[in-house]
Protein backbone atom coordinates (compact mmCIF):
# COMPACT_ATOMS: atom_id res chain seq x y z
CA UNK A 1 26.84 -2.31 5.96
CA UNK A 2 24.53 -1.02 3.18
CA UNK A 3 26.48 -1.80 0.51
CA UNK A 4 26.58 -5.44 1.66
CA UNK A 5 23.34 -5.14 2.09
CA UNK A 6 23.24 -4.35 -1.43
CA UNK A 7 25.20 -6.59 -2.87
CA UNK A 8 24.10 -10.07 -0.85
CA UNK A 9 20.85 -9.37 0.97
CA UNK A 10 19.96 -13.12 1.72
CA UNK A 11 23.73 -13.18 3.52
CA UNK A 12 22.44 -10.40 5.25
CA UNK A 13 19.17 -11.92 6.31
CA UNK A 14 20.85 -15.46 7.22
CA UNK A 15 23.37 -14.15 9.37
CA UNK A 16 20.72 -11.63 11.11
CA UNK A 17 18.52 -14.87 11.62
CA UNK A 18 21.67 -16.50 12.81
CA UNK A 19 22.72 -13.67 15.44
CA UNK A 20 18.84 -13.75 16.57
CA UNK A 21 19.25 -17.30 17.19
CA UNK A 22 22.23 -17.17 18.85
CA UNK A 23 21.24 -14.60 21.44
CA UNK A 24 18.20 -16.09 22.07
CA UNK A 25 19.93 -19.71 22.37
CA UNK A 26 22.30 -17.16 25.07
CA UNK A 27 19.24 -15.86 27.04
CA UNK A 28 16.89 -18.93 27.33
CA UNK A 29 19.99 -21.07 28.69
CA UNK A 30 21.20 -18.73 30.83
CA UNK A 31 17.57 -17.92 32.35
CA UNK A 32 16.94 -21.61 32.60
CA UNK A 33 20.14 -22.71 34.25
CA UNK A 34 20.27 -19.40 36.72
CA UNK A 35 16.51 -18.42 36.94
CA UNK A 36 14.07 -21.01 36.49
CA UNK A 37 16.42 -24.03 37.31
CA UNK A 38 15.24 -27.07 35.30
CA UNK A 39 17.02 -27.74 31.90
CA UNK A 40 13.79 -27.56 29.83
CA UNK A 41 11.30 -24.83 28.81
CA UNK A 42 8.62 -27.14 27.72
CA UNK A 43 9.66 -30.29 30.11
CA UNK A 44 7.13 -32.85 28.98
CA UNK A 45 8.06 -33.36 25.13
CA UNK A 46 11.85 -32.03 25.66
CA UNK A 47 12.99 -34.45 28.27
CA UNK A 48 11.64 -37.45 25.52
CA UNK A 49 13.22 -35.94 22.75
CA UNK A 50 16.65 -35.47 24.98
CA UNK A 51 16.36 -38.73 26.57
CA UNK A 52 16.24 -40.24 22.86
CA UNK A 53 18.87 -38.63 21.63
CA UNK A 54 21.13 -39.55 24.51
CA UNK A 55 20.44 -43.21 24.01
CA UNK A 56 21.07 -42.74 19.99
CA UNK A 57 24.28 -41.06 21.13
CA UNK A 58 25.76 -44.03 22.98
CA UNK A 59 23.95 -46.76 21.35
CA UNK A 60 21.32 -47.82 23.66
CA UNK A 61 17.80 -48.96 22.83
CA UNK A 62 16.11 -46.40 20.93
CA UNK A 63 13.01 -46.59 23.95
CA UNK A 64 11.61 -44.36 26.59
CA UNK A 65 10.09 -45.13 29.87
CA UNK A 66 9.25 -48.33 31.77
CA UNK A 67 7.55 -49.99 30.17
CA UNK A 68 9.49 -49.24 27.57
CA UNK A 69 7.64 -47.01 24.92
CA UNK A 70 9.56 -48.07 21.71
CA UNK A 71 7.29 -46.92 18.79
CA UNK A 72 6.83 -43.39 21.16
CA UNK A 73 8.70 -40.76 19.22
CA UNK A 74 9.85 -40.58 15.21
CA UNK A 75 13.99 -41.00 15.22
CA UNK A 76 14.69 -37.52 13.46
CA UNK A 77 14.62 -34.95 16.32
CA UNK A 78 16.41 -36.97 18.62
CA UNK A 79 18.87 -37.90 15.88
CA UNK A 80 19.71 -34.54 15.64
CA UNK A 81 20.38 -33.94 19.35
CA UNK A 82 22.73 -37.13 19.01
CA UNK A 83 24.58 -35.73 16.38
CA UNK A 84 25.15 -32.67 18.57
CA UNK A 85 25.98 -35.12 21.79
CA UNK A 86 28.57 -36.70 19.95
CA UNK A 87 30.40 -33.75 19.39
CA UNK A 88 30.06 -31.72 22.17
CA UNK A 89 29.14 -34.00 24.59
CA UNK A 90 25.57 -33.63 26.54
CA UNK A 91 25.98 -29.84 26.34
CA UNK A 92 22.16 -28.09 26.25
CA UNK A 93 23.68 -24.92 25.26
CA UNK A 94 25.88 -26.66 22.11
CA UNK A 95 22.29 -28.34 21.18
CA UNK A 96 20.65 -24.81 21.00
CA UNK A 97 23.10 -23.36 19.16
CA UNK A 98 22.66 -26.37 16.44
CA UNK A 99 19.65 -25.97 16.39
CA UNK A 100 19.98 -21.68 16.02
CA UNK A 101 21.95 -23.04 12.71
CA UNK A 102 18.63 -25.14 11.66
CA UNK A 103 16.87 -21.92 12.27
CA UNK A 104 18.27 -19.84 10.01
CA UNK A 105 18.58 -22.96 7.54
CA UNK A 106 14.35 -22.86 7.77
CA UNK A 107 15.35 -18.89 6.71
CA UNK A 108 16.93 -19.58 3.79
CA UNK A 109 14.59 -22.56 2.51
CA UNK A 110 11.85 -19.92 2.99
CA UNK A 111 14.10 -17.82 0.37
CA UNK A 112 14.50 -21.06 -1.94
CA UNK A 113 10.80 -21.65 -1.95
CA UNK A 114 9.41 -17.68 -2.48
CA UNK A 115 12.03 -17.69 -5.63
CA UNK A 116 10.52 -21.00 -6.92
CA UNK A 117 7.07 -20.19 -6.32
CA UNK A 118 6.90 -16.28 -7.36
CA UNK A 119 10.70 -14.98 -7.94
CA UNK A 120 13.88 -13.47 -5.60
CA UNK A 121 12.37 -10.27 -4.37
CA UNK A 122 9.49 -12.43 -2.78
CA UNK A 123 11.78 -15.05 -1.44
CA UNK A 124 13.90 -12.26 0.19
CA UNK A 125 11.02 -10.64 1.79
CA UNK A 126 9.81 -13.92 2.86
CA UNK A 127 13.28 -15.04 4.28
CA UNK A 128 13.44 -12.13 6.36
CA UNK A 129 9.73 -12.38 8.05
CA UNK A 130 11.42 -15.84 8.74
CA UNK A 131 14.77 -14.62 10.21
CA UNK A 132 12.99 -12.10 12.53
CA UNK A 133 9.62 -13.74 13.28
CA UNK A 134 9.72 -13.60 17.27
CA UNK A 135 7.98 -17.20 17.54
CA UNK A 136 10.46 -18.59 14.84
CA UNK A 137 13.91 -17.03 16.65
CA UNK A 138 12.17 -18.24 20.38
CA UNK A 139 11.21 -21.67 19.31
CA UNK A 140 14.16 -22.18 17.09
CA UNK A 141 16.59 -22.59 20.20
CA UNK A 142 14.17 -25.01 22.12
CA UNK A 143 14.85 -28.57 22.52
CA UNK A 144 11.86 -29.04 20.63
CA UNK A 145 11.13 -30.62 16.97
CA UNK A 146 9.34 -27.58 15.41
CA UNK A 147 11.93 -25.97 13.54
CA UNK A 148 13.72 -28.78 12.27
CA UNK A 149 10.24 -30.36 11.12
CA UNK A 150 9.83 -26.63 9.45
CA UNK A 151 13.11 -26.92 7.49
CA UNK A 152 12.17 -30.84 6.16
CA UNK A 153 8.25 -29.36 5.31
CA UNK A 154 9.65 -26.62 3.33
CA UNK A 155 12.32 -28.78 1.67
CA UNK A 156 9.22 -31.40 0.56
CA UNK A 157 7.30 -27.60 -0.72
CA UNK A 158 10.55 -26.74 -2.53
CA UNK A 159 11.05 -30.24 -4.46
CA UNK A 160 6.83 -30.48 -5.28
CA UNK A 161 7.33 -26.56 -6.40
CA UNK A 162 10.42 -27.93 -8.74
CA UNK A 163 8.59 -30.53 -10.39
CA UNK A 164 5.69 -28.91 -11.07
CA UNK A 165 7.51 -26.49 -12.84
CA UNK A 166 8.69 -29.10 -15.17
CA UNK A 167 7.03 -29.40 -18.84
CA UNK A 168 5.43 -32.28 -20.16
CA UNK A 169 7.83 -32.11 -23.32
CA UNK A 170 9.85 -35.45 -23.82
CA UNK A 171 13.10 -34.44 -22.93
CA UNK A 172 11.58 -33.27 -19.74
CA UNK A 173 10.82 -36.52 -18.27
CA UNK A 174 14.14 -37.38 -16.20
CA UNK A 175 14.08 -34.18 -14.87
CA UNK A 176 10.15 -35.06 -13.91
CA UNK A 177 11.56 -38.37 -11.91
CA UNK A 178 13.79 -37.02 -10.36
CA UNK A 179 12.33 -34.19 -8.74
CA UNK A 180 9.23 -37.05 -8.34
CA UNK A 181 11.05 -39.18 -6.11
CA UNK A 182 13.13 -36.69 -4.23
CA UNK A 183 9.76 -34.52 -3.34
CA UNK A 184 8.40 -38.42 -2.06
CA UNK A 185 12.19 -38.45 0.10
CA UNK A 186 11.51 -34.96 1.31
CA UNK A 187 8.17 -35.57 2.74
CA UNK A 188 9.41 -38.74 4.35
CA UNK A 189 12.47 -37.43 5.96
CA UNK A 190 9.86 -34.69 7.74
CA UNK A 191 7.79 -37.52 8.71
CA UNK A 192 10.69 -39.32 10.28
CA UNK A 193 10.47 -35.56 12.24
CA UNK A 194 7.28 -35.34 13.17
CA UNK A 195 4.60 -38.12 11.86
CA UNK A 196 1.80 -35.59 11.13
CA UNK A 197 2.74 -35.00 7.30
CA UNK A 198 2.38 -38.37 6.55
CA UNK A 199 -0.66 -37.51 4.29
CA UNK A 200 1.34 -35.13 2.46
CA UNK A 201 2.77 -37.65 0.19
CA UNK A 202 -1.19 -38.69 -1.07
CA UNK A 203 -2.28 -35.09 -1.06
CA UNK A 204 0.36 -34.27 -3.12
CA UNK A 205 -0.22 -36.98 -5.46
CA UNK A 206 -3.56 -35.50 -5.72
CA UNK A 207 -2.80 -32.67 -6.39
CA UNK A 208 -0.48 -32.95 -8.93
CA UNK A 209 -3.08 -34.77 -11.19
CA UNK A 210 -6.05 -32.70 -10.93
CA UNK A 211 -4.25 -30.04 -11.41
CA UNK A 212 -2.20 -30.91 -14.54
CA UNK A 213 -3.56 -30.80 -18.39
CA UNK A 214 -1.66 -33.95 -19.04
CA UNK A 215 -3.47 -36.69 -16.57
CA UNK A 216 -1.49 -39.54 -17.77
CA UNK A 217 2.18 -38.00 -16.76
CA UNK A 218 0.70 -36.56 -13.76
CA UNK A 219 -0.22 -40.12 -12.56
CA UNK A 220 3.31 -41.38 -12.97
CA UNK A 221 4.50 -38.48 -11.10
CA UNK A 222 2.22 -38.77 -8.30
CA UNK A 223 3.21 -42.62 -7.83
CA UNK A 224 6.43 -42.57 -8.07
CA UNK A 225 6.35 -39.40 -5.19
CA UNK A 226 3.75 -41.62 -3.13
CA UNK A 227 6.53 -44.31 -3.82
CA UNK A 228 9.41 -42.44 -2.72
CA UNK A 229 7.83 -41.76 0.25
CA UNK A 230 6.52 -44.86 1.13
CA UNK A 231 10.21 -46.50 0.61
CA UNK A 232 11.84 -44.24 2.55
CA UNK A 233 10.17 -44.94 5.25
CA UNK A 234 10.13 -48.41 5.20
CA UNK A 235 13.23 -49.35 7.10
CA UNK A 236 11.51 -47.25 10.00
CA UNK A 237 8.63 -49.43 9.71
CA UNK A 238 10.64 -52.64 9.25
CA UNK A 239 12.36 -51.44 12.61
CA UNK A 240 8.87 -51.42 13.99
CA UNK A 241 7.69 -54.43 13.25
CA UNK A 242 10.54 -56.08 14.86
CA UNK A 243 9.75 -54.38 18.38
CA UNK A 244 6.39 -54.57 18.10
CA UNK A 245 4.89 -57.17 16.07
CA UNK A 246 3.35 -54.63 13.69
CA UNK A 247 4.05 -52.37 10.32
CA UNK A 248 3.75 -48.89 11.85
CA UNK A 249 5.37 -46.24 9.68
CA UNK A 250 4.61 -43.37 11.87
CA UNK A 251 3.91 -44.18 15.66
CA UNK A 252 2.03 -45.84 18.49
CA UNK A 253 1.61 -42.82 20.12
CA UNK A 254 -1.79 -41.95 17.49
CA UNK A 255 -4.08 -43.65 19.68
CA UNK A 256 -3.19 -41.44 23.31
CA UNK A 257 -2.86 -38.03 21.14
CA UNK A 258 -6.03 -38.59 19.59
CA UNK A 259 -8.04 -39.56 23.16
CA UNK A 260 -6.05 -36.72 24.64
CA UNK A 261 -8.33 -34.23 22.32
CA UNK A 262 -11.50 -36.38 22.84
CA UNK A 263 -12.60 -37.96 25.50
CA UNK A 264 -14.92 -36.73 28.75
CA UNK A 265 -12.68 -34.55 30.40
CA UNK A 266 -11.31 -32.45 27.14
CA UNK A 267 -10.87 -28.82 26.79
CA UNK A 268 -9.07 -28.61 23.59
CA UNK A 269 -5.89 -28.20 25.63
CA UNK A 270 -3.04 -31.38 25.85
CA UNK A 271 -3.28 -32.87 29.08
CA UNK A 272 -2.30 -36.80 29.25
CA UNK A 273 -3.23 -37.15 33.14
CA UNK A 274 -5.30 -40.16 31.96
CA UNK A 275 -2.42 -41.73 30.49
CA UNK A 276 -0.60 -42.10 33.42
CA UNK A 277 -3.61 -42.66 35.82
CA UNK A 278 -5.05 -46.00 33.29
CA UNK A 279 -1.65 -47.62 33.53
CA UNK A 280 -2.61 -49.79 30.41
CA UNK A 281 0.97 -50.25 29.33
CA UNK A 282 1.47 -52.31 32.55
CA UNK A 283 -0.70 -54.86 31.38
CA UNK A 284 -1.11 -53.87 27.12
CA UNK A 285 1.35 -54.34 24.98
CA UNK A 286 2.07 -50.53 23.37
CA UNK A 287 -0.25 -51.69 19.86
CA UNK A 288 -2.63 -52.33 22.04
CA UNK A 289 -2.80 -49.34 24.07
CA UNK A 290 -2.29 -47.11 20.72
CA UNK A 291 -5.54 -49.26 19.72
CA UNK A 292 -7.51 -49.24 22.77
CA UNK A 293 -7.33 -45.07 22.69
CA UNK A 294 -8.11 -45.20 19.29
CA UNK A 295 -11.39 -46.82 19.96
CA UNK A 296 -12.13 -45.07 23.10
CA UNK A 297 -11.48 -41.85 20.96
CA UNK A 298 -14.11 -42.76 18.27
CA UNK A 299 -16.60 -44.24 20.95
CA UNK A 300 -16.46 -40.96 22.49
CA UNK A 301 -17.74 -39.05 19.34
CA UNK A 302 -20.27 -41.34 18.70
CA UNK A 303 -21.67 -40.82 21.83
CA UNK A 304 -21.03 -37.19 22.03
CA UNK A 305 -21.53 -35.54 18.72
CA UNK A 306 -22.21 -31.88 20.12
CA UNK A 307 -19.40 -31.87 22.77
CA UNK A 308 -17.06 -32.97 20.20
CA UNK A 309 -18.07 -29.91 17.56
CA UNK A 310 -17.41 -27.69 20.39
CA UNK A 311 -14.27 -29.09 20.92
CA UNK A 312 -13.85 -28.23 17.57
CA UNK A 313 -14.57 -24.77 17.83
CA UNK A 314 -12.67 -24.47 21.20
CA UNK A 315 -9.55 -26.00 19.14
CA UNK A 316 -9.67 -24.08 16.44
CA UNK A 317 -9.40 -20.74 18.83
CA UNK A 318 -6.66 -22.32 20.23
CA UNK A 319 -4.74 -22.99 17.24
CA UNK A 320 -5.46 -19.47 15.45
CA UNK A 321 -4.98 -17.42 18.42
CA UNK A 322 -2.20 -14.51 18.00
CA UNK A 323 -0.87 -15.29 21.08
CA UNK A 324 0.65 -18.47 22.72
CA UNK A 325 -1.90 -20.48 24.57
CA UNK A 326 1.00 -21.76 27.73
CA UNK A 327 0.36 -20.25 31.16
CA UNK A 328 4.32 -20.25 31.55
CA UNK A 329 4.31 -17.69 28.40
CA UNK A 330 1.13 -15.77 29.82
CA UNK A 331 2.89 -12.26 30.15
CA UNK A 332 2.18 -8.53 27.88
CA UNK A 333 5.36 -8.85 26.81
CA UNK A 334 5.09 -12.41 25.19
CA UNK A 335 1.58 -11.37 23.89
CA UNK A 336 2.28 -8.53 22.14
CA UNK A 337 5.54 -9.85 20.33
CA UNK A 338 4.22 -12.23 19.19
CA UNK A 339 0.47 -11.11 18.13
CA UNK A 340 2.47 -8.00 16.39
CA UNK A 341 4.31 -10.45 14.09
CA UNK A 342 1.27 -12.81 13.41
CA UNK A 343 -1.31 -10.45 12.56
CA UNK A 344 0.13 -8.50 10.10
CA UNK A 345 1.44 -11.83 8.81
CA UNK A 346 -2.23 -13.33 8.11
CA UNK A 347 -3.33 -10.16 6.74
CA UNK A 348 -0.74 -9.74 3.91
CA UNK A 349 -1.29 -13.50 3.16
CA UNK A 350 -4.86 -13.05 2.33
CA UNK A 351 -3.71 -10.42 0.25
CA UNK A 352 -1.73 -12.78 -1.35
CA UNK A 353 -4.14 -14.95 -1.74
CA UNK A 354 -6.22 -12.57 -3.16
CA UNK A 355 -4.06 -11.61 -5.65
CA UNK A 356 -2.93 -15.44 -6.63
CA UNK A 357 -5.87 -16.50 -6.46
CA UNK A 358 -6.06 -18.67 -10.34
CA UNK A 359 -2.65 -19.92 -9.83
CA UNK A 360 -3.98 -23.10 -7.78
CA UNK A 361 -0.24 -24.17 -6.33
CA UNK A 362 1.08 -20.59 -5.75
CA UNK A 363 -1.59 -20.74 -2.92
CA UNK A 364 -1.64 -24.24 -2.49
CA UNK A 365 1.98 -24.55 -2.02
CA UNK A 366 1.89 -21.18 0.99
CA UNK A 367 -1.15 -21.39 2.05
CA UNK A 368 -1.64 -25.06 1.98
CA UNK A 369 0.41 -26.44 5.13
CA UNK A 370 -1.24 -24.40 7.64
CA UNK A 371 -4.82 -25.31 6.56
CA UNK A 372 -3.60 -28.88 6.40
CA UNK A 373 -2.55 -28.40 10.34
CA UNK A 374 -5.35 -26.56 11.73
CA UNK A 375 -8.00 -29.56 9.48
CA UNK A 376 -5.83 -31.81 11.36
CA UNK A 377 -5.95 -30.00 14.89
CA UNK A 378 -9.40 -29.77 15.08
CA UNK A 379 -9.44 -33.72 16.08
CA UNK A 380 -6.46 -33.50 17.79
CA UNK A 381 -5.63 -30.69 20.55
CA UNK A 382 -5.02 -27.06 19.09
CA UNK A 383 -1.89 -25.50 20.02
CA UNK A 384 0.37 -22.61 18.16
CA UNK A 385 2.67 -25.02 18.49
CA UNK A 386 1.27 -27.28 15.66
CA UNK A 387 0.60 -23.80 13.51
CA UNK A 388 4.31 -22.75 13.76
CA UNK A 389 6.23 -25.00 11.00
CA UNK A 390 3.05 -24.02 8.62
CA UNK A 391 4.14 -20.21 9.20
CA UNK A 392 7.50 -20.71 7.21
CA UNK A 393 5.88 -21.77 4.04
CA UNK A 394 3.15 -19.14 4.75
CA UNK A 395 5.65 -16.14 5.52
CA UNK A 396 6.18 -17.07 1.46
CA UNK A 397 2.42 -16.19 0.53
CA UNK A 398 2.76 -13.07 2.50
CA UNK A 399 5.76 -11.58 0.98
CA UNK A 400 4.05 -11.90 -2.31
CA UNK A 401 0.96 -10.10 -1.22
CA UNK A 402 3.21 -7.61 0.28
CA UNK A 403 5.54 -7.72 -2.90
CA UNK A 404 2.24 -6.90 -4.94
CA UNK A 405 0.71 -3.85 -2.51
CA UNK A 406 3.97 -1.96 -2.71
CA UNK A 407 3.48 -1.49 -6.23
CA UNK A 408 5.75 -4.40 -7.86
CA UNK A 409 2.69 -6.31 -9.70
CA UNK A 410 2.37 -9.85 -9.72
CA UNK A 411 6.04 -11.59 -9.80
CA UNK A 412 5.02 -14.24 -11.73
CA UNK A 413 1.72 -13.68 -14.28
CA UNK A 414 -1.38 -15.67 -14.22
């Protein structure tokens, strides 16, 4: 065992992150088909997704509830689940264990990005808080989007980190486009996951130019990533207009999420109770609905400037805290595994921030995704949920400032 250990560490780390998976993806369905009796852990959002991917599977209307919500969900999750449906049938554990597989793919795309960003001992260290994290092993097997929208984030981080490794010399340049307009796919195939990274495409464009010496190369690149992006997800909003009437390239589910975190009787926790009480989709079309929250959303701010700040505050606990937030996951045992991972996790990361502190995307790249989240989460409800894909990219950061307090130096100089 050592000497393969030796020889091919990352096989070693994938196929540990691979047995974790597949254990866990063992335990959760057998406690939720023989203990807890429903087919979900976190009903709400898995019976959507599963419902979805069903439909995808067989052909039906890509739609959910009456009336039909057909701009509810982005197609990538549930495409997924129909891929696994089609070959073994509407089998929950056959889905999990997919889905253990895009696990410990997130593991190795950890690896991919540490090596790109700093060099191979990082990535490996990084790869491995990945394959063991307790969250990342749990979540990994639950019909839920997180993981796979962690794998497609750090694939995006990976194809940015590529091209801004590449020169500004002349024979550079169709290397430059290349990795331009795949980074712009990348980000769009995790929207198509989960719509929250649209901006990513922008900020990245952004990015790219203040950061680079050569302004005039670093606008191409940024508009022909911004154009990737936007193409790529085109047909989805072509597909949208036709249902709907309208160009939406993400959702028309915006409008609910973002009353859900503001309005009168908000705690900074997800509860859609109102949703279901207004009924407006009985007599709205779903544009108008997404709309109407929208503007109740904004009206409530307006009026309430301090209860909204506190919401802030009360959402920003929520989304930081070492510990999951769900009453269903309230137990020592939970706690502790997954505080013990976390906190450690955070503090090697400043570290590493610490120590790579002048090189702008080194931080940018690792660090970047979970600030991004938690600005994002402090209008919208805060959940470790929404922090958990952002912990891939920063398990990178933290195996360089781990990588550096061991003695090793800087893998890459300033």
């Amino acid at each position: 065992m050592l000497a393969v250990v030796r020889r091919n560490p990352l096989l070693f780390i994938l196929l540990s992150a691979m047995l974790l998976r597949v254990v866990a993806a063992l335990i959760v369905h057998d406690r939720l088909q023989n203990v807890w009796k429903r087919d979900f852990v976190i009903a709400g959002d898995a019976y959507g997704y599963w419902e979805l991917g069903r439909k995808m599977a067989v052909g039906d209307e890509f739609s959910l509830y009456s009336p039909p919500r057909q701009v509810h969900r982005m197609p990538g999750f549930p495409a997924v689940l129909a891929v696994s449906m089609k070959l073994f049938g509407p089998s929950f554990l056959a889905a999990r264990l997919l889905l253990a597989v895009v696990g410990m793919l997130a593991c190795w795309m950890v690896f991919l990005l540490g090596r790109e960003v700093f060099d191979e001992s990082v990535g490996l260290m990084a790869a491995g808080f990945a394959a063991v994290a307790p969250v990342m092993v749990g979540f990994s097997v639950l019909i839920l989007s997180e993981t796979l929208f962690a794998l497609c984030l750090l694939g995006s981080l990976y194809w940015l980190a590529k091209l801004i490794a590449v020169g500004s010399e002349a024979g550079e340049q169709r290397r430059a486009i290349a990795y331009s307009l795949t980074a712009g796919v990348m980000v769009a195939i995790a929207v198509y996951v989960r719509p929250s990274w649209l901006l990513a495409a922008p900020f990245f464009a952004i990015g790219i130019v203040v950061l680079s010496d050569n302004k005039k190369q670093a606008v191409v690149r940024g508009l022909l990533l911004s154009t990737a992006a936007f193409a790529a997800l085109l047909p989805w909003a072509y597909r949208n207009h036709q249902v709907s009437g309208h160009w939406v390239f993400t959702t028309l589910w915006a409008g609910p999420s973002l009353y859900d975190g503001l309005n009168p009787e908000a705690t900074g926790d997800s509860d859609m109770a109102f949703y279901d009480r207004d009924k407006l989709g009985q007599r709205m079309t779903e544009y108008e609905v997404d709309q109407h929250y929208r503007k109740k959303a904004l009206q409530f701010v307006e009026e309430n400037p301090d209860r909204s700040l506190q919401l802030a505050v009360v959402k920003a606990g929520r989304y930081w805290k070492p510990w999951p937030n769900a009453a269903q996951f309230d137990h020592m045992g939970y706690r502790f595994g997954v505080a013990v991972f976390f906190v450690p996790l955070v503090m090697l990361a400043a570290r590493g921030w610490w120590v790579y502190r002048r090189r702008a995307w080194a931080w940018l790249l690792t660090l970047g995704p979970v600030l991004y989240f938690f600005a994002l989460h402090l209008i919208f409800v805060g959940s470790l949920r929404y922090r958990l894909p952002a912990e891939y990219p920063l398990c990178v950061l933290s195996a360089a400032g781990l990588h550096s307090w061991i003695g090793n130096g800087e893998s890459k100089s300033e």
